[in-house]
Protein backbone atom coordinates (compact mmCIF):
# COMPACT_ATOMS: atom_id res chain seq x y z
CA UNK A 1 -7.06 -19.13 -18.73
CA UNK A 2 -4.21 -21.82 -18.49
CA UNK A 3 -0.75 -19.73 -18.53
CA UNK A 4 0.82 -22.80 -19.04
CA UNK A 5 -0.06 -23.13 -23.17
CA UNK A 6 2.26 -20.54 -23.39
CA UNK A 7 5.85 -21.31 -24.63
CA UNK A 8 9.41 -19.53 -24.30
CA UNK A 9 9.98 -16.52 -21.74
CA UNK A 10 8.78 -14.07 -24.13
CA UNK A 11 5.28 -14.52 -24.09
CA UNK A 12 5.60 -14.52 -20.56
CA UNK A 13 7.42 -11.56 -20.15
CA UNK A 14 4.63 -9.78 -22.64
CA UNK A 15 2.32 -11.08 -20.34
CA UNK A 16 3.34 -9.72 -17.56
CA UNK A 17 4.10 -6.45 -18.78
CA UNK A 18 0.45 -6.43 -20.10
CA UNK A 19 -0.17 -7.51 -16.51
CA UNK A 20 2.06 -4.73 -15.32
CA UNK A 21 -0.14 -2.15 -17.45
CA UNK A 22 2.33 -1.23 -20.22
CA UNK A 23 0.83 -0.41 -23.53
CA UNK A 24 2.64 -2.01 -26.43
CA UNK A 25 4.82 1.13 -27.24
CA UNK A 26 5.94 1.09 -23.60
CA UNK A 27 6.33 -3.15 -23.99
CA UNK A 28 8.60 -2.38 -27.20
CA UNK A 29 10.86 0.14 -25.97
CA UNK A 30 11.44 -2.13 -22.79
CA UNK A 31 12.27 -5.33 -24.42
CA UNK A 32 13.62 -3.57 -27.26
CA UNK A 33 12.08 -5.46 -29.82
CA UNK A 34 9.75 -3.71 -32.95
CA UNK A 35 6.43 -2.47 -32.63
CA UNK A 36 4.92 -5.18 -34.95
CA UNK A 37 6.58 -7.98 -32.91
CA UNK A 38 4.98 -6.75 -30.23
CA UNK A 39 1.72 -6.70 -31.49
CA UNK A 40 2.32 -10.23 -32.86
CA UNK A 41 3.04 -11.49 -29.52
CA UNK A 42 -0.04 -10.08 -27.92
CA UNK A 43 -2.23 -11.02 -30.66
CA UNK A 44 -0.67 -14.68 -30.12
CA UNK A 45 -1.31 -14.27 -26.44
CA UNK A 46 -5.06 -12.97 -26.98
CA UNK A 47 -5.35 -17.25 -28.88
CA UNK A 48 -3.84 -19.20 -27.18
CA UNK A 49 -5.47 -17.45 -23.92
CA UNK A 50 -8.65 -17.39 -25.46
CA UNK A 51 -9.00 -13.75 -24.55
CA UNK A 52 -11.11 -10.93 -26.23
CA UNK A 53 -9.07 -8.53 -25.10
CA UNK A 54 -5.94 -7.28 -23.12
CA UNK A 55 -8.06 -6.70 -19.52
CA UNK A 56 -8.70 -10.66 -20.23
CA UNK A 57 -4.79 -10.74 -20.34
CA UNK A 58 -4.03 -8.66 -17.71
CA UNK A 59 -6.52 -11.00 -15.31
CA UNK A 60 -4.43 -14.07 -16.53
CA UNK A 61 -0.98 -12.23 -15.60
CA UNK A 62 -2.07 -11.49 -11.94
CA UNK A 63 -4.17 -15.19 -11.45
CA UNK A 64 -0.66 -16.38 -13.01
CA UNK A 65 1.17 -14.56 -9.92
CA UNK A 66 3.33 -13.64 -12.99
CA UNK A 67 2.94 -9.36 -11.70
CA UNK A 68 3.32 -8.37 -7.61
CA UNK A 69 -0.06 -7.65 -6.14
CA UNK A 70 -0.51 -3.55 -6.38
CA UNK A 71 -0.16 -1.92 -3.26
């Protein structure tokens, strides 16, 4: 999944909160942006990713190096 297709720092960000394991309530209240924003950018992430679903995102964030390794 190319990371690069994505465009501006907020899909990024999303990303890597997704990567980070935030649900999109906790993704809202930390960017401070609306719940249907939030959706909207995940929804765009899930095309232009190509993913079914947000594991398939969350995969992207860490091959991305876009989210510290756990530990």
């Amino acid at each position: 999944m190319p990371v690069r297709k994505l465009r501006g720092p907020s899909e990024l960000e999303v990303l890597t909160l997704i990567g980070c394991r935030m649900s999109n309530s906790e993704i809202s209240a930390h960017l401070y942006i609306s719940m249907a924003t939030t959706k909207s950018h995940v929804a765009r992430l899930l095309a232009k990713l190509d993913a079914r679903d947000r594991v398939r995102l969350a995969v992207a964030a860490h091959e991305a190096k876009t989210v510290p390794p756990p530990g």
